[in-house]
N, C-alpha and C. Protein backbone atom coordinates (compact mmCIF):
# COMPACT_ATOMS: atom_id res chain seq x y z
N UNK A 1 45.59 58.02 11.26
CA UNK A 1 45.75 58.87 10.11
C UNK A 1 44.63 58.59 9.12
N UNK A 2 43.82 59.54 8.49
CA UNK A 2 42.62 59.58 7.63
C UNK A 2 43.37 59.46 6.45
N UNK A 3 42.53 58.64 5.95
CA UNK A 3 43.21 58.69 4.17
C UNK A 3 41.82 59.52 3.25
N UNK A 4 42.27 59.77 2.60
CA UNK A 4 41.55 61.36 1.70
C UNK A 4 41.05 60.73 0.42
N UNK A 5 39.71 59.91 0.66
CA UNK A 5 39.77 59.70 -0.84
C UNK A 5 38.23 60.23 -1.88
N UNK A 6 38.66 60.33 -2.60
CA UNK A 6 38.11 61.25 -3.76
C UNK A 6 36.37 61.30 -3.81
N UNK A 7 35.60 62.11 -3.63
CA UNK A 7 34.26 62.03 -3.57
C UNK A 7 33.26 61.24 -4.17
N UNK A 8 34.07 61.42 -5.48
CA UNK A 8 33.18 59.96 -6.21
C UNK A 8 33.64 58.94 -5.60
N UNK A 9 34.56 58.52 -5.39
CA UNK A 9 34.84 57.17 -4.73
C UNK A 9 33.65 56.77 -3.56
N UNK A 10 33.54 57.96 -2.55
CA UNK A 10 32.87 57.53 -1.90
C UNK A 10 31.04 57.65 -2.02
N UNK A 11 30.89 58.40 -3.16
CA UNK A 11 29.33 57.91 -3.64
C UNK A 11 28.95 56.90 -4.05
N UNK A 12 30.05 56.15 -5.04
CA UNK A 12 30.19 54.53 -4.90
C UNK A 12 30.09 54.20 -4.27
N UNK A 13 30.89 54.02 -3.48
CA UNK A 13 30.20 53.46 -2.19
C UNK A 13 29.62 53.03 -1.03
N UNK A 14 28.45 54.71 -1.34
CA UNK A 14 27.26 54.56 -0.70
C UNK A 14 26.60 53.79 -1.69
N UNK A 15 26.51 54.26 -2.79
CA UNK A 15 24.99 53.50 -3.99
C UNK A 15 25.61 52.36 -3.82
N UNK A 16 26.31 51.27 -3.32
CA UNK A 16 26.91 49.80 -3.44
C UNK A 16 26.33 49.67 -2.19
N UNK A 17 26.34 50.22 -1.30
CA UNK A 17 25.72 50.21 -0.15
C UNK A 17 24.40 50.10 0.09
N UNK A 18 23.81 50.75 -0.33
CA UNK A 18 22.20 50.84 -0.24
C UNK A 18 21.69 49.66 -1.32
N UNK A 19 22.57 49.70 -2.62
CA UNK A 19 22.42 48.38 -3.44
C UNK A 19 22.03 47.02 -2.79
N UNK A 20 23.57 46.79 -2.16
CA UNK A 20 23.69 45.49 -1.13
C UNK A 20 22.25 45.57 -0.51
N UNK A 21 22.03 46.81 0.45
CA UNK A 21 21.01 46.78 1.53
C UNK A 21 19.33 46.48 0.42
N UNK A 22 19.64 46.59 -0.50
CA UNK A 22 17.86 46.15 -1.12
C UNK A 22 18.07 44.84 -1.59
N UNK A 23 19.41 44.45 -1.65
CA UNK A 23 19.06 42.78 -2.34
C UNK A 23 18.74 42.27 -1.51
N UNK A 24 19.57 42.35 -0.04
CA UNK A 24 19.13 41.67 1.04
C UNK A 24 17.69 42.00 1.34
N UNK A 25 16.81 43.06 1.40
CA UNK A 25 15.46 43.22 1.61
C UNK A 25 14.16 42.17 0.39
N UNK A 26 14.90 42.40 -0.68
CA UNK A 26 14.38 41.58 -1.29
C UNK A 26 14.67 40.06 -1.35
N UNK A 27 15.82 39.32 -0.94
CA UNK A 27 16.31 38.14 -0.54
C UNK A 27 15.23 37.87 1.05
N UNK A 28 15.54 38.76 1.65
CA UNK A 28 14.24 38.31 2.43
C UNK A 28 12.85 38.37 2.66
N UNK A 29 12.28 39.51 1.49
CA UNK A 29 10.75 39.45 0.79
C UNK A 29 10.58 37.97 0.39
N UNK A 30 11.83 37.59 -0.70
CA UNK A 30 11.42 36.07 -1.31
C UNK A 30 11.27 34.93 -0.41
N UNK A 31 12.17 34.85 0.35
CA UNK A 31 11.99 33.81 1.67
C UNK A 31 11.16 33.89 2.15
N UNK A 32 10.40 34.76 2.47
CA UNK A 32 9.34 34.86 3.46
C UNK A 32 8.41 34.60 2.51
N UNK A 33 8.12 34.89 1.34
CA UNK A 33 6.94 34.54 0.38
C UNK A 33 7.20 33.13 0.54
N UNK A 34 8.17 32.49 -0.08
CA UNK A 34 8.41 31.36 -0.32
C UNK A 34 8.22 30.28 0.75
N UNK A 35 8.01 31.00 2.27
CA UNK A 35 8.01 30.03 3.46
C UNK A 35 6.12 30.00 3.49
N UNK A 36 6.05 31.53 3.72
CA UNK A 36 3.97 31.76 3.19
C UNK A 36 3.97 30.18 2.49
N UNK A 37 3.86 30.37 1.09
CA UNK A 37 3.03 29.72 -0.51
C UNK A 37 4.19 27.90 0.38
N UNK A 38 4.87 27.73 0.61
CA UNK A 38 5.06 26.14 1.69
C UNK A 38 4.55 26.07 2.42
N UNK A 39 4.33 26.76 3.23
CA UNK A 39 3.18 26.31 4.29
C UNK A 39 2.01 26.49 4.24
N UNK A 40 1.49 27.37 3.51
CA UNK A 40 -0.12 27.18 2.52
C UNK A 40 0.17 25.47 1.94
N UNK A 41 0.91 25.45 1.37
CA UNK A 41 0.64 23.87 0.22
C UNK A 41 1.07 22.68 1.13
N UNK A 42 1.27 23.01 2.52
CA UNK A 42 1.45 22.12 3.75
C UNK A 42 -0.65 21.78 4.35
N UNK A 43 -0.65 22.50 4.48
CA UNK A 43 -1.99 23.17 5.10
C UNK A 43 -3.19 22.78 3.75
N UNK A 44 -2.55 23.01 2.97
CA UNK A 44 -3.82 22.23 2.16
C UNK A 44 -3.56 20.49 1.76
N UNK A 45 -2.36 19.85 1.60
CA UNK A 45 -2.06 18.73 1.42
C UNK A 45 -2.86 18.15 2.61
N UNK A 46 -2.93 18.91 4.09
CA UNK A 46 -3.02 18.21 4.82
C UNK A 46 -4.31 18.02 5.25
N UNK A 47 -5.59 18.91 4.50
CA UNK A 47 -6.78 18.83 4.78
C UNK A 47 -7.24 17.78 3.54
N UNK A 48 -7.08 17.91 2.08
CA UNK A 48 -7.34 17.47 0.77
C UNK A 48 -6.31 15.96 0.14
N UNK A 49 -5.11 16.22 0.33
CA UNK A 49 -4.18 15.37 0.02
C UNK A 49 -4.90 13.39 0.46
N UNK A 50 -4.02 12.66 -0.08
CA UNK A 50 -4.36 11.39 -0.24
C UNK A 50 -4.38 10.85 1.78
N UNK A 51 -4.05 11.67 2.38
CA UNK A 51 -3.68 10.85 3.79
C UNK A 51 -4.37 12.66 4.36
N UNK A 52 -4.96 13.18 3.96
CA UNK A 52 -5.65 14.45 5.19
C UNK A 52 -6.45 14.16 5.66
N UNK A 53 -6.87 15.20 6.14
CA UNK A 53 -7.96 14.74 7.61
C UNK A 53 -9.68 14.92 6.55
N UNK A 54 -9.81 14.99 5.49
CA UNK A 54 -10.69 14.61 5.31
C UNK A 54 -11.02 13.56 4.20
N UNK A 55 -9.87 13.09 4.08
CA UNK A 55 -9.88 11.30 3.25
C UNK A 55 -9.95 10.65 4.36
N UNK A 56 -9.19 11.45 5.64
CA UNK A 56 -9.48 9.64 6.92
C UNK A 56 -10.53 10.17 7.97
N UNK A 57 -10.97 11.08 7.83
CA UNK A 57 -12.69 11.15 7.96
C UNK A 57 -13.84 10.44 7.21
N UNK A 58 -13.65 10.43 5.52
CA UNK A 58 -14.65 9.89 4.78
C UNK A 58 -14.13 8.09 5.20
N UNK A 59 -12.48 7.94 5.35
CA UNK A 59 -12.63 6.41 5.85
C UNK A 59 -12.79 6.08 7.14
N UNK A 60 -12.98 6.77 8.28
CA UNK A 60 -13.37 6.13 9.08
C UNK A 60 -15.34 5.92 9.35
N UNK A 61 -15.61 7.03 8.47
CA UNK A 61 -17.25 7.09 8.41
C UNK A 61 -17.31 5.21 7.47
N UNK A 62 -16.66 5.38 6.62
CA UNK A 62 -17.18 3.77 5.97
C UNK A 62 -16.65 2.41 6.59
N UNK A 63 -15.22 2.84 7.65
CA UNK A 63 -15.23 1.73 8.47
C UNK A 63 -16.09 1.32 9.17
N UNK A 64 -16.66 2.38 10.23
CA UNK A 64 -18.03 2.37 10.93
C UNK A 64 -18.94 1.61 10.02
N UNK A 65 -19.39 1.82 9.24
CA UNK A 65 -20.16 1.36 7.79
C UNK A 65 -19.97 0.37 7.80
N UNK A 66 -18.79 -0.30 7.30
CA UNK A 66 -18.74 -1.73 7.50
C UNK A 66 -18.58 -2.53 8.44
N UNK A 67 -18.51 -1.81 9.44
CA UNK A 67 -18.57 -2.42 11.35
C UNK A 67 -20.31 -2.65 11.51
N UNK A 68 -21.13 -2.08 11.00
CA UNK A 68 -22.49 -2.19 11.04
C UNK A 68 -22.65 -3.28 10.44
N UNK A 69 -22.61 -3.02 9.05
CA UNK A 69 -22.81 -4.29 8.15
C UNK A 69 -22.67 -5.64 8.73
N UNK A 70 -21.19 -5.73 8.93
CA UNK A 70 -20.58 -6.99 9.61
C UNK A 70 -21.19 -7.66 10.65
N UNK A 71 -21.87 -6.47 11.54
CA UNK A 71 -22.74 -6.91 13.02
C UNK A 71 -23.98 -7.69 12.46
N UNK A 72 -24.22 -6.88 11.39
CA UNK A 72 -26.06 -7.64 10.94
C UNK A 72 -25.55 -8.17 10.30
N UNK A 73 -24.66 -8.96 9.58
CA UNK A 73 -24.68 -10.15 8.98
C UNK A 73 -24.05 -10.85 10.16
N UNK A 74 -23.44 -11.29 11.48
CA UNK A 74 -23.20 -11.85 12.54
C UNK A 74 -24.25 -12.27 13.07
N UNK A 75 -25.71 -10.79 13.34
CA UNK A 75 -26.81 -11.73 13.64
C UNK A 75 -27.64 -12.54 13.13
N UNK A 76 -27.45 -12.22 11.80
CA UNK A 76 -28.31 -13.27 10.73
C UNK A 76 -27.78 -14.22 10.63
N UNK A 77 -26.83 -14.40 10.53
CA UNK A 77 -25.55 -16.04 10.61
C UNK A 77 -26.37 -16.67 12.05
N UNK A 78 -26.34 -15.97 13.34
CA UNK A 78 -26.80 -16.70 13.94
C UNK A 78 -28.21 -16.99 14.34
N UNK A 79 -28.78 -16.07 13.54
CA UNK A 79 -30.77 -16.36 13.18
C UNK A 79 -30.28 -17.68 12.69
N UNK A 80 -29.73 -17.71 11.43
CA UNK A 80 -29.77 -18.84 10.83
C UNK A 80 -29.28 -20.29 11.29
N UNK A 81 -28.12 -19.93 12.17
CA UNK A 81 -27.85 -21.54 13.09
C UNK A 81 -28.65 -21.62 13.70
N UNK A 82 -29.54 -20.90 14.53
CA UNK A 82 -30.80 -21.33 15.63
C UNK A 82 -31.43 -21.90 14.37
N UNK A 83 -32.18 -21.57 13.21
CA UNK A 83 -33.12 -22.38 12.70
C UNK A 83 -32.79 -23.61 12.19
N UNK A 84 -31.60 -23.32 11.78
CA UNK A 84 -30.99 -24.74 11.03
C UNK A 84 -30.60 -26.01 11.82
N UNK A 85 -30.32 -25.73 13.47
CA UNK A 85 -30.65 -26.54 14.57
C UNK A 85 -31.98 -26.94 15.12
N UNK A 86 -32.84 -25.80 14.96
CA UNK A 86 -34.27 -26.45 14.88
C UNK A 86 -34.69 -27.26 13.87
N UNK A 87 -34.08 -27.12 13.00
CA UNK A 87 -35.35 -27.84 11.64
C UNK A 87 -34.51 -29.18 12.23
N UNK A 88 -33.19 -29.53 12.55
CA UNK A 88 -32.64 -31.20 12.54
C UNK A 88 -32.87 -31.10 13.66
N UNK A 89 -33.69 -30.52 14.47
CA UNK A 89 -33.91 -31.63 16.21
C UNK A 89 -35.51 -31.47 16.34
N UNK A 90 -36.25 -30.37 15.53
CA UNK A 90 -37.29 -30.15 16.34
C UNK A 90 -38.72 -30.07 15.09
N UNK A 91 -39.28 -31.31 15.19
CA UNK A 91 -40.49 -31.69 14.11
C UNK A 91 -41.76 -30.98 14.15
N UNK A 92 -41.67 -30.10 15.09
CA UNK A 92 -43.11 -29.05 15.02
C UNK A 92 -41.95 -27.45 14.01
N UNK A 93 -40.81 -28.00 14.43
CA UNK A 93 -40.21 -26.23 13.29
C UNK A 93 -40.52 -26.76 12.01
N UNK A 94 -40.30 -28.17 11.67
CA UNK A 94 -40.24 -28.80 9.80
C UNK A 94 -41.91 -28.26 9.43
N UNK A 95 -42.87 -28.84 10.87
CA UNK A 95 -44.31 -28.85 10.34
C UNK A 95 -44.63 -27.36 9.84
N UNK A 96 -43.97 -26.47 10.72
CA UNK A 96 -44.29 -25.08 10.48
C UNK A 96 -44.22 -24.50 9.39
N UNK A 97 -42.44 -24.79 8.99
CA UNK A 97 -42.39 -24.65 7.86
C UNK A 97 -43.11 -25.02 6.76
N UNK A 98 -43.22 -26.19 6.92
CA UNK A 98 -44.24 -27.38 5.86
C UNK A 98 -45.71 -26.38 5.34
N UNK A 99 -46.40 -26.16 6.83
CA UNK A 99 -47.62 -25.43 6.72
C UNK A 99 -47.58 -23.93 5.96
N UNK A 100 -46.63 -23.19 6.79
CA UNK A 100 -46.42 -21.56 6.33
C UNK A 100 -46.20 -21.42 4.40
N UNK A 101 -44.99 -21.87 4.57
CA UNK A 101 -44.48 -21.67 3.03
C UNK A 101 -44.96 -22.68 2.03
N UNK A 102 -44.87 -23.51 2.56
CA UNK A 102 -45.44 -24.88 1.19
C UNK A 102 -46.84 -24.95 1.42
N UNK A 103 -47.75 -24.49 2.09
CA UNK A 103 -49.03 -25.02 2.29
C UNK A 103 -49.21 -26.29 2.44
N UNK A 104 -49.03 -27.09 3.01
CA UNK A 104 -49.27 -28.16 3.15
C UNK A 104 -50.06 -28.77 4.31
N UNK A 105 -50.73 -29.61 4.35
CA UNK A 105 -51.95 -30.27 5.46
C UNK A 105 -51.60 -31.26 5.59
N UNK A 106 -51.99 -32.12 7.24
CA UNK A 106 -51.82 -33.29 8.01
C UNK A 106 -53.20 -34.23 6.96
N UNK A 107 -53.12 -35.22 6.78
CA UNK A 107 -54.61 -36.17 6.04
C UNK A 107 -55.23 -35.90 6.90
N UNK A 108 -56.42 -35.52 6.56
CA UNK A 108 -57.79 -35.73 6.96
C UNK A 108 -58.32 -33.85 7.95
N UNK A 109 -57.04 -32.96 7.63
CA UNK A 109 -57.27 -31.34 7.50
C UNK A 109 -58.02 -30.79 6.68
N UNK A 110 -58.60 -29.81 6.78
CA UNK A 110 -59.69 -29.18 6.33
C UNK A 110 -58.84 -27.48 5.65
N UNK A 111 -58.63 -27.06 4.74
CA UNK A 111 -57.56 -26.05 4.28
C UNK A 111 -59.10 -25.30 3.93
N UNK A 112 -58.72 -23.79 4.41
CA UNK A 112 -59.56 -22.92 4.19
C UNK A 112 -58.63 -21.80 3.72
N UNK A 113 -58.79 -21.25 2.84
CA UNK A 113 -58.33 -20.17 1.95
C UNK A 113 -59.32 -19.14 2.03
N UNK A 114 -58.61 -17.66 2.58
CA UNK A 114 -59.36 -16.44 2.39
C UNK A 114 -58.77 -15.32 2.03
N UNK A 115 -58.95 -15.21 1.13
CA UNK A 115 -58.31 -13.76 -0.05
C UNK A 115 -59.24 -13.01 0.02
N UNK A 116 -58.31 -11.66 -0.81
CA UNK A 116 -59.19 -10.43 -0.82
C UNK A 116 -59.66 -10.78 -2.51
N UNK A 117 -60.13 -10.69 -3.21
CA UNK A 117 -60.31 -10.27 -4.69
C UNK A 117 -60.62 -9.38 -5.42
N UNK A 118 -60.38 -8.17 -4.19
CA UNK A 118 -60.31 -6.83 -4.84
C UNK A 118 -58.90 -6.33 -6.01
N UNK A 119 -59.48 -6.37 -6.99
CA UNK A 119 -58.27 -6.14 -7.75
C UNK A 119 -57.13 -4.54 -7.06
């Protein structure tokens, strides 16, 4: 059995109808913006931010950096134990030294000095 009801009644509620149907269109315009502009500010945290891929790019370029460093000061540490074992075992490294940097002569050497004196 149809029940009979009054015309305005039911233009109400169509316009309640189509009402409902745009909040929901716009309830899901906003979500979807709102998922966009989060995952944009995902996507940039993750290139720029304190832990992205280009803060642990600039640190692994200066780890490398200091992996170099570290190597040449390893070989100079051990330049320096080879000499510092020569100078206490071996009396022609002291003389060398003696001669090179201090200038110094055996008695009865003959020291010849030759400069430029071109100013």
């Amino acid at each position: 059995m149809d029940v009979l009801v009054p015309r305005d009644k039911v233009k109400f509620d169509i316009v309640g109808a189509e009402e409902r149907r745009s909040e929901a269109g716009l309830r899901r315009k906003a979500a979807t913006l709102t998922s966009i502009l989060v995952f944009i500010a995902l996507i940039v945290g993750s290139l720029f931010g304190d832990r992205g891929v280009l803060h642990l790019m600039a640190q692994r370029e200066q780890a490398a950096n200091l992996e170099r460093s570290v190597q040449a000061l390893k070989e100079e540490n051990a330049r320096l134990e080879a000499e510092i074992v020569a100078l206490r075992k071996d009396p022609q490294a002291v003389e060398k030294i003696a001669r090179e940097e201090l200038g110094l002569a055996k008695k009865g050497e003959t020291v010849f000095l030759i400069g430029d004196d071109t100013p």
